[in-house]
N, C-alpha and C. Protein backbone atom coordinates (compact mmCIF):
# COMPACT_ATOMS: atom_id res chain seq x y z
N UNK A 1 148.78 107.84 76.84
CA UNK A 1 147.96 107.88 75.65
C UNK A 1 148.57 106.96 74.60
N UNK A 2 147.88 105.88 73.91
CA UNK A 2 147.89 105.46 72.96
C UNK A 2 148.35 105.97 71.24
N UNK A 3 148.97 105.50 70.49
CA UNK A 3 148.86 106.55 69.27
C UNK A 3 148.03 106.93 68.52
N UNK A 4 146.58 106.53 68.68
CA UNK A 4 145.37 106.62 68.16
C UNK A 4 144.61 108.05 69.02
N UNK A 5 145.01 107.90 70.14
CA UNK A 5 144.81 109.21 70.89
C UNK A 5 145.21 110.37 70.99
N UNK A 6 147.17 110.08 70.60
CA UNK A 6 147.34 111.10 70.08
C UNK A 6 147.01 111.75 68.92
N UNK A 7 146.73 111.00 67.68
CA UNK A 7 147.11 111.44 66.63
C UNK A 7 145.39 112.33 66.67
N UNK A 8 144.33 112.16 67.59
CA UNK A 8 143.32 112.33 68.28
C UNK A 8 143.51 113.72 68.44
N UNK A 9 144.43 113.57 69.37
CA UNK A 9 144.62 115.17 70.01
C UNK A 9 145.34 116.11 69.18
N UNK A 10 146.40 115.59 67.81
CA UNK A 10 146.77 116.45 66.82
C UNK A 10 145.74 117.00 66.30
N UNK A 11 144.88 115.97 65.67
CA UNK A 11 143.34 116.55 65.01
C UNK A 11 142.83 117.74 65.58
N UNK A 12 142.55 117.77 66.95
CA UNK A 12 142.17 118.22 67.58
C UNK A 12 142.72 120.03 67.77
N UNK A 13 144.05 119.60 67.79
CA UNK A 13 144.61 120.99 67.70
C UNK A 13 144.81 121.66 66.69
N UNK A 14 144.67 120.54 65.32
CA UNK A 14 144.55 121.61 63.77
C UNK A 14 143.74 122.54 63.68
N UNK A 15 142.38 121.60 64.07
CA UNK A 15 140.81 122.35 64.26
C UNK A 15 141.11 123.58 65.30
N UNK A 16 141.84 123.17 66.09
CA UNK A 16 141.53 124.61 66.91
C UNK A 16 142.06 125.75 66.31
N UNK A 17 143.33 125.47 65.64
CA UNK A 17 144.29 126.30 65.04
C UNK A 17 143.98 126.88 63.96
N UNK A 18 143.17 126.17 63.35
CA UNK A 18 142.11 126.55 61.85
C UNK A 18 140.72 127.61 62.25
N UNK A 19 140.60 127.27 63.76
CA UNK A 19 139.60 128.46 63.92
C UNK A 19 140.12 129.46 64.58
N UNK A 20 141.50 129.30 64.97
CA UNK A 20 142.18 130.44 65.70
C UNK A 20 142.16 131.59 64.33
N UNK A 21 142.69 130.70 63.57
CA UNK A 21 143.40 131.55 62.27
C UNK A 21 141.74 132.40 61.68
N UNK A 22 141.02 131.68 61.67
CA UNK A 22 139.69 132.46 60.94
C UNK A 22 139.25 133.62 61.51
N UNK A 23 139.56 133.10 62.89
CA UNK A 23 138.79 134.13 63.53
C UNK A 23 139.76 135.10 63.76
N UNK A 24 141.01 135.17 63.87
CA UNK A 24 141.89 136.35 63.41
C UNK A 24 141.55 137.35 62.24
N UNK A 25 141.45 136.41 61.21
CA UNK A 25 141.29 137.05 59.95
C UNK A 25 140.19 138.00 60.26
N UNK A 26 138.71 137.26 60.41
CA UNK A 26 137.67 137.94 60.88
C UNK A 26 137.79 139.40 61.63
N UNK A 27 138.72 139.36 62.70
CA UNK A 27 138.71 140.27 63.44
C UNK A 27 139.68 141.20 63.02
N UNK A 28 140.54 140.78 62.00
CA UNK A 28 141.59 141.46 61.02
C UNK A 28 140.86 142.36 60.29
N UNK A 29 139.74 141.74 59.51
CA UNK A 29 138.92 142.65 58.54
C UNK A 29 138.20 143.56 58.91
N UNK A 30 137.90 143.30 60.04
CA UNK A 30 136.61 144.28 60.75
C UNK A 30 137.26 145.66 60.94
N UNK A 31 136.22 146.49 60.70
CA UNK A 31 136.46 148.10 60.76
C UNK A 31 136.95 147.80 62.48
N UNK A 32 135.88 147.79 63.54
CA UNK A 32 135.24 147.60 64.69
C UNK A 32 134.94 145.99 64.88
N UNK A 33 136.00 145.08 65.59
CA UNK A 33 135.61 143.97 65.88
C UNK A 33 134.80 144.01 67.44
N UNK A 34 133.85 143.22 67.25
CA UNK A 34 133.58 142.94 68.15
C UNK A 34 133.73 142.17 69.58
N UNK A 35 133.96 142.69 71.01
CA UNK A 35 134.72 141.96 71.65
C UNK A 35 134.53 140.87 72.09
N UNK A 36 133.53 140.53 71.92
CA UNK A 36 133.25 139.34 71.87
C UNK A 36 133.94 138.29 71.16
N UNK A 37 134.34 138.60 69.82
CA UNK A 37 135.25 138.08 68.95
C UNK A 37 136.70 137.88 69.66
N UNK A 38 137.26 138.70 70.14
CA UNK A 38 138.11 138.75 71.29
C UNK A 38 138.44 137.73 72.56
N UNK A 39 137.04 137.69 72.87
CA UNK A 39 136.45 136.48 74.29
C UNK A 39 136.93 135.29 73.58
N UNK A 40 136.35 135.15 72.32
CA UNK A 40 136.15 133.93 71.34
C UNK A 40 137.49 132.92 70.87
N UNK A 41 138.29 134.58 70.37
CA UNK A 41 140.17 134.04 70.49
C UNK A 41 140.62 133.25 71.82
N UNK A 42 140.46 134.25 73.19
CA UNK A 42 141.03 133.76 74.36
C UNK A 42 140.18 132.36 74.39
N UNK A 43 139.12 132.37 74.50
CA UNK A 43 139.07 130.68 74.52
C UNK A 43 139.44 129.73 73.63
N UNK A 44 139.97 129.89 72.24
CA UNK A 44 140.58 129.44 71.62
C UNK A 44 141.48 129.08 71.65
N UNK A 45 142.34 130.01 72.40
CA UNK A 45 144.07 130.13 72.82
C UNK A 45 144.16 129.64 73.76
N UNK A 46 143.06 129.60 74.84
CA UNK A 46 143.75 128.52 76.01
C UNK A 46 143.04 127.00 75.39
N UNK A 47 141.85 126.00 74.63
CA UNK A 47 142.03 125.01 74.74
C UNK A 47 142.91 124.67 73.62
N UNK A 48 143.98 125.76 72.80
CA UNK A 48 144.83 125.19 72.34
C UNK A 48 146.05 124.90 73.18
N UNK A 49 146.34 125.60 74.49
CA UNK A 49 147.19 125.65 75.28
C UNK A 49 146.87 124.32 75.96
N UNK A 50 146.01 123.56 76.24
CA UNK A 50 145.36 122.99 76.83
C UNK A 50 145.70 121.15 76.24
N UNK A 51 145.45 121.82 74.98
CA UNK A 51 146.24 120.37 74.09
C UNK A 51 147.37 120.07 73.95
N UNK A 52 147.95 121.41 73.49
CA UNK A 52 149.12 121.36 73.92
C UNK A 52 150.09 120.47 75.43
N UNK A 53 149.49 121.10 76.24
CA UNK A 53 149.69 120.03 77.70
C UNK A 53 149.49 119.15 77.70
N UNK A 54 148.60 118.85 77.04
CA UNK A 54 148.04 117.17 77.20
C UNK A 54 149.33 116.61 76.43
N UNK A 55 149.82 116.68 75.17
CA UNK A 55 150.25 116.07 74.47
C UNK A 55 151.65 115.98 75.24
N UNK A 56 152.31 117.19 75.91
CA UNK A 56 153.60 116.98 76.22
C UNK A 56 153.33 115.75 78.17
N UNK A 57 152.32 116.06 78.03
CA UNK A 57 151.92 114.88 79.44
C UNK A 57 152.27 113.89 79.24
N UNK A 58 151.78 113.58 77.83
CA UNK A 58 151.68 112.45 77.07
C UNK A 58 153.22 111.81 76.40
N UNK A 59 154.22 112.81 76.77
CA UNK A 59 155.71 112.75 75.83
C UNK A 59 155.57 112.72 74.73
N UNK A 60 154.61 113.70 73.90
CA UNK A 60 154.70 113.54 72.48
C UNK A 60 154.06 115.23 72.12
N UNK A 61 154.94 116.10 72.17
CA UNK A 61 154.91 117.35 72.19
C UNK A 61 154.49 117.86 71.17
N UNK A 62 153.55 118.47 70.52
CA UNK A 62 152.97 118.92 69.24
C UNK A 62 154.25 120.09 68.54
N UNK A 63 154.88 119.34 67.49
CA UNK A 63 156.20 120.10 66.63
C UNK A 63 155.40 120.82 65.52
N UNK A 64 155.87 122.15 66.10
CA UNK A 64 155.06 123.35 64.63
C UNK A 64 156.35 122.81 63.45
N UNK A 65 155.91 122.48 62.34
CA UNK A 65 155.96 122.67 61.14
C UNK A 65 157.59 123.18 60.95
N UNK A 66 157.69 124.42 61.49
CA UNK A 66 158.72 125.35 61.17
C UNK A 66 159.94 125.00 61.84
N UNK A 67 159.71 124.37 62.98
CA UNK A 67 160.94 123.63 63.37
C UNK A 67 160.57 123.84 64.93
């Protein structure tokens, strides 16, 4: 991958990570979440897992923030 591709696939994993986080919250607030909401995370969590791979395929491993 190119660095235009990666920086591609960072994008890529903010967005996912930005709807991971919402839809936590969402399912945080709910009296009764729905499991579906649930389904919604796990597919979230694996094509973030998913980018994740790609990027370390790629030798350029997505570094959280925190260290």
């Amino acid at each position: 991958m190119n660095s235009d591709e990666i920086d591609t696939m960072n994008l890529a994993r903010a967005s996912l990570a930005r709807q991971r986080n919402a839809l936590a919250r969402r399912i945080g607030a709910s009296e009764v979440a729905a499991p579906s909401a649930a389904e919604d995370l796990s597919r979230i969590l694996l094509a973030i897992e998913a980018v994740d791979r790609a990027l370390v395929d790629a030798g350029r491993p997505h570094m959280h923030p925190e260290g």
